[in-house]
N, C-alpha and C. Protein backbone atom coordinates (compact mmCIF):
# COMPACT_ATOMS: atom_id res chain seq x y z
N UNK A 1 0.85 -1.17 0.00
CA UNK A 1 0.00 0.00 0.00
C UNK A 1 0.89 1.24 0.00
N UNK A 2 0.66 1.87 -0.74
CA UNK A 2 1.47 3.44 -0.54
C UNK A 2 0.92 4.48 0.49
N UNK A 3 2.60 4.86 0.96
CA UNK A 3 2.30 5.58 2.09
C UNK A 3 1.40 6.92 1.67
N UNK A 4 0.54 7.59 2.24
CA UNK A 4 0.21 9.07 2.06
C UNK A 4 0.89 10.08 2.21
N UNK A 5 1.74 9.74 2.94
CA UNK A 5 3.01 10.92 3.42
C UNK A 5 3.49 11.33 1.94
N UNK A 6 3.69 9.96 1.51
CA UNK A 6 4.68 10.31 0.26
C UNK A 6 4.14 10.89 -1.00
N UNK A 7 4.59 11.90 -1.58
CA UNK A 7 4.00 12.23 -2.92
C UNK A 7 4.13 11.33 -3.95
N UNK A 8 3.08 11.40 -4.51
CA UNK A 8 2.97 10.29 -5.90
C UNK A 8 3.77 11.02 -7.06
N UNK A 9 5.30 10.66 -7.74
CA UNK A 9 5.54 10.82 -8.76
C UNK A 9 4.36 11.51 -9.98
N UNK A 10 4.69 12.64 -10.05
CA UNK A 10 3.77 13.10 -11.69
C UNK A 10 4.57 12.60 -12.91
N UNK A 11 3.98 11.67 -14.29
CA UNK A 11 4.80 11.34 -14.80
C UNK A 11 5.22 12.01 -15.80
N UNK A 12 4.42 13.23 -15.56
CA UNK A 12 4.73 14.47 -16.90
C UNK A 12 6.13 15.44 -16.21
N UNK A 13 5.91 14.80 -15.30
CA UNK A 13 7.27 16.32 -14.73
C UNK A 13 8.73 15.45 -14.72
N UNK A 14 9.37 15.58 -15.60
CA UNK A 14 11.30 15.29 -15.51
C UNK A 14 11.78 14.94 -14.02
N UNK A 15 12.42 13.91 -14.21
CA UNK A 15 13.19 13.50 -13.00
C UNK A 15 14.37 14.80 -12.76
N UNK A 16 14.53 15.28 -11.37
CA UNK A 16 15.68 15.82 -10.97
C UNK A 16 17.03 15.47 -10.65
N UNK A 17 17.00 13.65 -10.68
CA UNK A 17 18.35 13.69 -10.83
C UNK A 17 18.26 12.79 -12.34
N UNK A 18 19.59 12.69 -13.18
CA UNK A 18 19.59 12.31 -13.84
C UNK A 18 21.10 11.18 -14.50
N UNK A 19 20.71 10.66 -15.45
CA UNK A 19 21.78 9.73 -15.40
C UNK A 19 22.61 10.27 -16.74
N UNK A 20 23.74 9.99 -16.98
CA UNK A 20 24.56 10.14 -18.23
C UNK A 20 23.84 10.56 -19.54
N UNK A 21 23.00 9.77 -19.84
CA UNK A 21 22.60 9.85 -20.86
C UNK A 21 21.63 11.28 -20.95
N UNK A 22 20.60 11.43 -19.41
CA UNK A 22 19.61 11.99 -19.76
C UNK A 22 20.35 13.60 -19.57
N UNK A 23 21.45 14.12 -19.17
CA UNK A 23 22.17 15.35 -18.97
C UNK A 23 22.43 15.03 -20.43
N UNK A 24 22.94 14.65 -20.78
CA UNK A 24 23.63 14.87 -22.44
C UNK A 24 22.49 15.38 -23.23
N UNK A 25 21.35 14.54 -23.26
CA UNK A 25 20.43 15.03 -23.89
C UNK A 25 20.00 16.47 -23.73
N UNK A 26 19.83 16.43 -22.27
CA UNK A 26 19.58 17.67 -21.86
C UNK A 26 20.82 19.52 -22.32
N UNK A 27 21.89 18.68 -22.25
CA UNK A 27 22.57 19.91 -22.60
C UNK A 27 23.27 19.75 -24.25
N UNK A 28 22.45 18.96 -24.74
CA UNK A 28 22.69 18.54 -26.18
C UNK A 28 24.65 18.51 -26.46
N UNK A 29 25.09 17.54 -25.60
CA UNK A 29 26.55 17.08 -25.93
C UNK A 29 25.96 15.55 -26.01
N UNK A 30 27.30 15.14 -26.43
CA UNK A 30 27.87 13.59 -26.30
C UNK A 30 27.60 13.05 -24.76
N UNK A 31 27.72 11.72 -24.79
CA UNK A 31 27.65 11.30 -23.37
C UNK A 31 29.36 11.08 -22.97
N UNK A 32 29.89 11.08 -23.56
CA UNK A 32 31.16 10.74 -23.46
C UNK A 32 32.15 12.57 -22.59
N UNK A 33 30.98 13.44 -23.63
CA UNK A 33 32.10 14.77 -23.30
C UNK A 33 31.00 15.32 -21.71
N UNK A 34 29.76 14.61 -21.52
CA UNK A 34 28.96 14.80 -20.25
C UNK A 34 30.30 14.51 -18.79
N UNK A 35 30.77 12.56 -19.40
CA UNK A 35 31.53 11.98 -18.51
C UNK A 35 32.91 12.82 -17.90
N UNK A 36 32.95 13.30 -19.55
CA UNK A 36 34.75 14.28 -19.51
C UNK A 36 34.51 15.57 -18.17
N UNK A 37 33.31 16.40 -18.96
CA UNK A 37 32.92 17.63 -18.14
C UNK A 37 32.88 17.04 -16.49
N UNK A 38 32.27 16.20 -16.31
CA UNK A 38 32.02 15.67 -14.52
C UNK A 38 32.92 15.26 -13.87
N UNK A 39 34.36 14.35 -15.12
CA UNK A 39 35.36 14.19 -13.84
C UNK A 39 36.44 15.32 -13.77
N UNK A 40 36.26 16.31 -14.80
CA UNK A 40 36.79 17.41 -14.47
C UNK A 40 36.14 18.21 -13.18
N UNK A 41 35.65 17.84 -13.35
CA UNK A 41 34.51 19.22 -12.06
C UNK A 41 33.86 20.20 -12.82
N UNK A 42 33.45 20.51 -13.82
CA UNK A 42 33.47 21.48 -14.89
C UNK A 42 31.49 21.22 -15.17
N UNK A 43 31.14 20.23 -14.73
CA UNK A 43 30.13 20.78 -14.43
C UNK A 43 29.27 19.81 -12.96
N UNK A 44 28.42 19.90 -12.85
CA UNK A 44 28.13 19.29 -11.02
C UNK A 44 27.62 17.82 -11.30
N UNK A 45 28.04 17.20 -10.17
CA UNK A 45 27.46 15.48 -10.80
C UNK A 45 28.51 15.10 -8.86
N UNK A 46 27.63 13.89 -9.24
CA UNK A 46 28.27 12.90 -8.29
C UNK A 46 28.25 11.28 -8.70
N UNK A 47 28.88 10.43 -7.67
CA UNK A 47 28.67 9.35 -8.49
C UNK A 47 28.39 8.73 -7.41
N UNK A 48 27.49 7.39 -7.81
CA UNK A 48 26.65 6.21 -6.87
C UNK A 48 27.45 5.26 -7.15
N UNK A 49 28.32 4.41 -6.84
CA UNK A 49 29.11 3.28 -6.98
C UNK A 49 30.31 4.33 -8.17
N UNK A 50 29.24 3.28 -10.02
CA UNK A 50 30.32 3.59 -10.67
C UNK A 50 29.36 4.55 -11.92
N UNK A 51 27.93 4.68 -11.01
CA UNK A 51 27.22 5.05 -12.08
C UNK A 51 27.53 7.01 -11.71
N UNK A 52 27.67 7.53 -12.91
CA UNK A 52 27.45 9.09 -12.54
C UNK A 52 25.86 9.57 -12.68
N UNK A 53 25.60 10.80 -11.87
CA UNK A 53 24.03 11.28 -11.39
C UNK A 53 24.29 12.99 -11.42
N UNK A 54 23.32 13.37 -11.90
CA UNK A 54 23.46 14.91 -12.00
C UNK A 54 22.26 15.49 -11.40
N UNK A 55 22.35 16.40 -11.13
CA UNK A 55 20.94 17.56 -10.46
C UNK A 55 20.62 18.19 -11.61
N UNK A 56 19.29 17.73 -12.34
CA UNK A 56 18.24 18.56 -13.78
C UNK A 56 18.50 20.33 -13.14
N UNK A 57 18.32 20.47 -12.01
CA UNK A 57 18.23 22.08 -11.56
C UNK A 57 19.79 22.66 -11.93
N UNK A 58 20.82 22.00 -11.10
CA UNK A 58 22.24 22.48 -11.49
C UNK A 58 22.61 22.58 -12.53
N UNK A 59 22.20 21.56 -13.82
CA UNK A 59 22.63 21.44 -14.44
C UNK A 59 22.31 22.57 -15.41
N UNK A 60 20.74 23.15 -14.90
CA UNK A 60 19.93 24.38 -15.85
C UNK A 60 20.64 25.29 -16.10
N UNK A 61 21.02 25.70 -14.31
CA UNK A 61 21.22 26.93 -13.21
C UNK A 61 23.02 27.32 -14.25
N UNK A 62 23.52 26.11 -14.33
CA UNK A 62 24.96 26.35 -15.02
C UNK A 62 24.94 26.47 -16.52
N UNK A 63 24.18 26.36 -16.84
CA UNK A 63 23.59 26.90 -18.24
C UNK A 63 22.93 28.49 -18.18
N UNK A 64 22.58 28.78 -17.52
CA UNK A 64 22.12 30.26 -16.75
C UNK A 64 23.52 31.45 -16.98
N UNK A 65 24.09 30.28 -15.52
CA UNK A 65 25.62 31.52 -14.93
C UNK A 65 26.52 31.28 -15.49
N UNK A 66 27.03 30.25 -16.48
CA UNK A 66 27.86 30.17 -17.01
C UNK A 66 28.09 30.76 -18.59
N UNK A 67 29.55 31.40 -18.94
CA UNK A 67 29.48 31.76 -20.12
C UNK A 67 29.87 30.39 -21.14
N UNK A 68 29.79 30.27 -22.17
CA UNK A 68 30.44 29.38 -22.83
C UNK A 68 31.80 28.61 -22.86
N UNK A 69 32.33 29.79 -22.30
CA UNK A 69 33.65 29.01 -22.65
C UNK A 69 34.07 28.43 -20.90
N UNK A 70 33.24 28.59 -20.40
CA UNK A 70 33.81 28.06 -19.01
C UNK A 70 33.39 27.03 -19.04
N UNK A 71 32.93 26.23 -19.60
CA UNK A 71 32.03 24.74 -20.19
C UNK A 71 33.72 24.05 -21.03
């Protein structure tokens, strides 16, 4: 039974964290130059074992404050 506490997933609204693939899409690169950018630090991510995970918001927010070439 699902708890009530918990909010029910909307399935129209984008997940906030995201995996390799779905940041690439999102910032229309390669998944490969996503991997490059994250173990540089160059853009925000963390990793769960060996999988990398990004924040949909950070990832906006640095598309916002960042100029191009700091990418």
């Amino acid at each position: 039974m699902a708890d009530p506490e918990q909010p029910v997933p909307d399935a129209a609204q984008p997940p906030e964290v995201l995996t390799v693939r779905e940041a690439a899409r999102l910032l229309r690169i390669s998944e490969e130059h996503v991997r490059e950018l994250a173990r540089e630090g160059k853009i925000p991510a963390g990793k769960i074992g060996q999988a990398w995970r990004f924040s949909r918001r950070a990832l906006l927010r640095l598309l916002v404050d960042q100029s191009p070439d700091d990418i």
